[in-house]
C-alpha atoms as a PDB file:
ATOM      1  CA  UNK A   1     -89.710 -21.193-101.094  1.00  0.00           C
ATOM      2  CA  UNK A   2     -91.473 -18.182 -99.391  1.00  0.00           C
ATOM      3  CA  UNK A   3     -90.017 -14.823-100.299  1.00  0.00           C
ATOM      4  CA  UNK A   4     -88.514 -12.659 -97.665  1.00  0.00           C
ATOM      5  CA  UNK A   5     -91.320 -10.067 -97.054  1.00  0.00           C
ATOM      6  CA  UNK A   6     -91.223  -6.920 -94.921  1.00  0.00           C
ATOM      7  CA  UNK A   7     -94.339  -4.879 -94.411  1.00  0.00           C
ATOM      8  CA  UNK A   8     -93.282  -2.013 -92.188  1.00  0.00           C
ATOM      9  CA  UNK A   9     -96.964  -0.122 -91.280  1.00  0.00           C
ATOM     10  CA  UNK A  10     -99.225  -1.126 -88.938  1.00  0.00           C
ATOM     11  CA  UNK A  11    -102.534  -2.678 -89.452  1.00  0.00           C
ATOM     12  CA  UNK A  12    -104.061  -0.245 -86.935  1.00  0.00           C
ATOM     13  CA  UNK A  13    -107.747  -0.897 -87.035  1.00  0.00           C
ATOM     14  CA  UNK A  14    -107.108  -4.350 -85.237  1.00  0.00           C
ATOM     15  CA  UNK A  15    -107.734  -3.529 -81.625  1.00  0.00           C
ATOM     16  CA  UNK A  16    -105.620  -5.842 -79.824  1.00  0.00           C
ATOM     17  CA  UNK A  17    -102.738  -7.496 -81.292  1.00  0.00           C
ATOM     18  CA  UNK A  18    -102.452  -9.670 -84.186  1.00  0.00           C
ATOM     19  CA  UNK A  19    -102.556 -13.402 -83.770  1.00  0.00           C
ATOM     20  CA  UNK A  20    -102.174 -14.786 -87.234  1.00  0.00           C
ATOM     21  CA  UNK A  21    -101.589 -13.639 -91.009  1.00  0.00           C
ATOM     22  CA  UNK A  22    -101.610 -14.571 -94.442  1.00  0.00           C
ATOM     23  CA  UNK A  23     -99.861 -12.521 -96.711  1.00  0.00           C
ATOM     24  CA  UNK A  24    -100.694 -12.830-101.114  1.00  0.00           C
ATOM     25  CA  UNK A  25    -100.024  -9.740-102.991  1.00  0.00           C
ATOM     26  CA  UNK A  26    -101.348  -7.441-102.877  1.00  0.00           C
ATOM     27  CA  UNK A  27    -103.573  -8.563-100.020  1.00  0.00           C
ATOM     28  CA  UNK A  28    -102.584  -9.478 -96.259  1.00  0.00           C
ATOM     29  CA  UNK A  29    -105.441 -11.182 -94.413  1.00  0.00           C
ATOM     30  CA  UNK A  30    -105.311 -10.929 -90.452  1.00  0.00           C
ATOM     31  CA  UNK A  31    -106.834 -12.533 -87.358  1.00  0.00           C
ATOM     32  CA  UNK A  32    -106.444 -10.387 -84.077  1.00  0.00           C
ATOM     33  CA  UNK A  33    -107.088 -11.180 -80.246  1.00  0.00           C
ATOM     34  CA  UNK A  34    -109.692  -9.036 -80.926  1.00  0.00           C
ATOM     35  CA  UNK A  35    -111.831 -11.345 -82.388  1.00  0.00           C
ATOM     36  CA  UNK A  36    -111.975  -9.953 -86.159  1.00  0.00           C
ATOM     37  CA  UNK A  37    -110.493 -10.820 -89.259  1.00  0.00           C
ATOM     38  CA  UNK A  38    -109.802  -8.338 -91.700  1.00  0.00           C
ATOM     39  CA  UNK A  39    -108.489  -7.877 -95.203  1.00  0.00           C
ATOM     40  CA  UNK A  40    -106.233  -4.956 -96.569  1.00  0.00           C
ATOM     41  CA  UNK A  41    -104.728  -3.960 -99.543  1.00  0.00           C
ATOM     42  CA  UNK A  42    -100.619  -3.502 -98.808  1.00  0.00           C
ATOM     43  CA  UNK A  43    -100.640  -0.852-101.763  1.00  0.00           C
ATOM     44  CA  UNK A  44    -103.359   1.578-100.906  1.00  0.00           C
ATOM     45  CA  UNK A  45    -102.573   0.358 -96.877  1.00  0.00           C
ATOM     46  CA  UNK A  46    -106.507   0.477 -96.267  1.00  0.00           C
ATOM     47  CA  UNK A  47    -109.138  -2.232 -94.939  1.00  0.00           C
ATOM     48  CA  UNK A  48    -110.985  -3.629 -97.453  1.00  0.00           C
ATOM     49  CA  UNK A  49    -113.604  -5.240 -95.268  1.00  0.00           C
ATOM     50  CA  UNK A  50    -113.870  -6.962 -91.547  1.00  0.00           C
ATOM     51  CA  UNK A  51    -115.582 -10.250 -90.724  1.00  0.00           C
ATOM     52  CA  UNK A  52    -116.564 -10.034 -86.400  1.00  0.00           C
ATOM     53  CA  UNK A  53    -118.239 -11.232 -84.127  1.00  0.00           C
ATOM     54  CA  UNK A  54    -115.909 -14.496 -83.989  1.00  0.00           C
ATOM     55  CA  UNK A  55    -115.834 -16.465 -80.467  1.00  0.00           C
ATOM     56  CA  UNK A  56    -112.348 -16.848 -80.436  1.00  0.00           C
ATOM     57  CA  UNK A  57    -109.183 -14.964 -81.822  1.00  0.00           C
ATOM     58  CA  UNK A  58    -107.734 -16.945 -85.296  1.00  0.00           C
ATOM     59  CA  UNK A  59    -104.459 -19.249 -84.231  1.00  0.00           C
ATOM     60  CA  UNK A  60    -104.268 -20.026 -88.271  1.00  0.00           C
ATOM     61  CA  UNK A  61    -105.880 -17.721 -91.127  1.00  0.00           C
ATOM     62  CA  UNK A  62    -105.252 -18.678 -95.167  1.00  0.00           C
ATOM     63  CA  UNK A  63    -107.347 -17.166 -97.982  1.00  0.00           C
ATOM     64  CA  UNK A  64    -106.832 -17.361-101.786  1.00  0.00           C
ATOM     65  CA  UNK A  65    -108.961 -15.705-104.653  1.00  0.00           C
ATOM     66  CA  UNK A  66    -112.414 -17.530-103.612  1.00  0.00           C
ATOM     67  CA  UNK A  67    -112.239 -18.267 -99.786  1.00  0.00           C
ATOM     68  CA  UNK A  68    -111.009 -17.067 -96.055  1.00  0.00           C
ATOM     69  CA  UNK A  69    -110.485 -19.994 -94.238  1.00  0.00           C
ATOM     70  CA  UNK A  70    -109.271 -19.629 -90.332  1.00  0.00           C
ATOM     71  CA  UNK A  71    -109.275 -22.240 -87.448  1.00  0.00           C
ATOM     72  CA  UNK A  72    -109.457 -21.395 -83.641  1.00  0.00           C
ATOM     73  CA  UNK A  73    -107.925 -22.637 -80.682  1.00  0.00           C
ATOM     74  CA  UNK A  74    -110.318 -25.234 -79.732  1.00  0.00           C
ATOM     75  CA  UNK A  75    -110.286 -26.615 -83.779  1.00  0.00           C
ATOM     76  CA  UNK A  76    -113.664 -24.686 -84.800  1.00  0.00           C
ATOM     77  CA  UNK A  77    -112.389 -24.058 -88.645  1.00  0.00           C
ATOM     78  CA  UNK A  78    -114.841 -21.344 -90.760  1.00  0.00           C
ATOM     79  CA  UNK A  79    -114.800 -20.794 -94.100  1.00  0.00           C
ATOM     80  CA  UNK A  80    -116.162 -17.856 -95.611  1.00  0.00           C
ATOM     81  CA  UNK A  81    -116.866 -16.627 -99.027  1.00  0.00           C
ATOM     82  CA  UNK A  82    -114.007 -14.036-100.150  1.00  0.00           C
ATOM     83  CA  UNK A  83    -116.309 -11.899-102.533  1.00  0.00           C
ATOM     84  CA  UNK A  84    -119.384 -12.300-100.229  1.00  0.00           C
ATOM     85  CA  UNK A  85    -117.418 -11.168 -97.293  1.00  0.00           C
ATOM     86  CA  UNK A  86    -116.131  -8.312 -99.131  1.00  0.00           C
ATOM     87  CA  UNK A  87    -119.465  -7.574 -99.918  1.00  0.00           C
ATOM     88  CA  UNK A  88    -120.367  -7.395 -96.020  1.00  0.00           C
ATOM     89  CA  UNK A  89    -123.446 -10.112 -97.346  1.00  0.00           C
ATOM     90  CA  UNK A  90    -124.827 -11.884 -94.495  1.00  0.00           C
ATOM     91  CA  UNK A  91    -124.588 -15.354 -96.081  1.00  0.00           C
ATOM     92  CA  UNK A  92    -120.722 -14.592 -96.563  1.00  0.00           C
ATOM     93  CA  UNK A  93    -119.749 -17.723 -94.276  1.00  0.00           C
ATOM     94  CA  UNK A  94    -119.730 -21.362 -95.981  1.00  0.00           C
ATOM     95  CA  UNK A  95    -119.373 -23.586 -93.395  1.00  0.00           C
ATOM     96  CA  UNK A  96    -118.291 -23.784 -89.274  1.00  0.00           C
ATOM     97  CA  UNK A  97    -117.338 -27.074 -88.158  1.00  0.00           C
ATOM     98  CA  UNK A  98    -115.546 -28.542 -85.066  1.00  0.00           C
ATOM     99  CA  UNK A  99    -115.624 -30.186 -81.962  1.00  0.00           C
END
């Protein structure tokens, strides 16, 4: 069963709009037509850190307490390494596969 969840602030430092979210509390993880992915903390309503540079917007973004995983519209799925990416380390991304 997923809980009814309202978030009423916006998660401004997207540019464009947002195409896909994963929410898991206290974090949100989201994927915007501008070609980021970013992670926040709901409480403190603040950006933790941004992974860019992505060819495509995210059509499907999930994340638990070791990964970010997020697939495209042409079914390019990337995986990258929560703690590295919160790190900003170069070497945060595990894998990029797809046609």
């Amino acid at each position: 069963m997923i809980p009814n969840f309202h978030y009423n602030h916006n998660l401004k430092l997207h540019e464009s709009n947002i195409s896909s979210l994963d929410y898991r509390h206290p974090s949100i993880v989201s994927g915007g037509f501008d070609h980021t992915i970013r992670l926040w903390n709901i409480e403190s309503e603040q950006c933790l850190t941004a992974l860019k540079r992505l060819q495509l917007h995210a059509e499907c973004i999930r994340f638990n307490d070791k990964r970010i995983e997020r697939s495209d519209k042409k079914g390019i799925m990337t995986v990258w390494d929560l703690n590295k990416a919160f790190n900003s380390q170069s070497d945060a991304c595990l894998v990029t596969k797809g046609t």
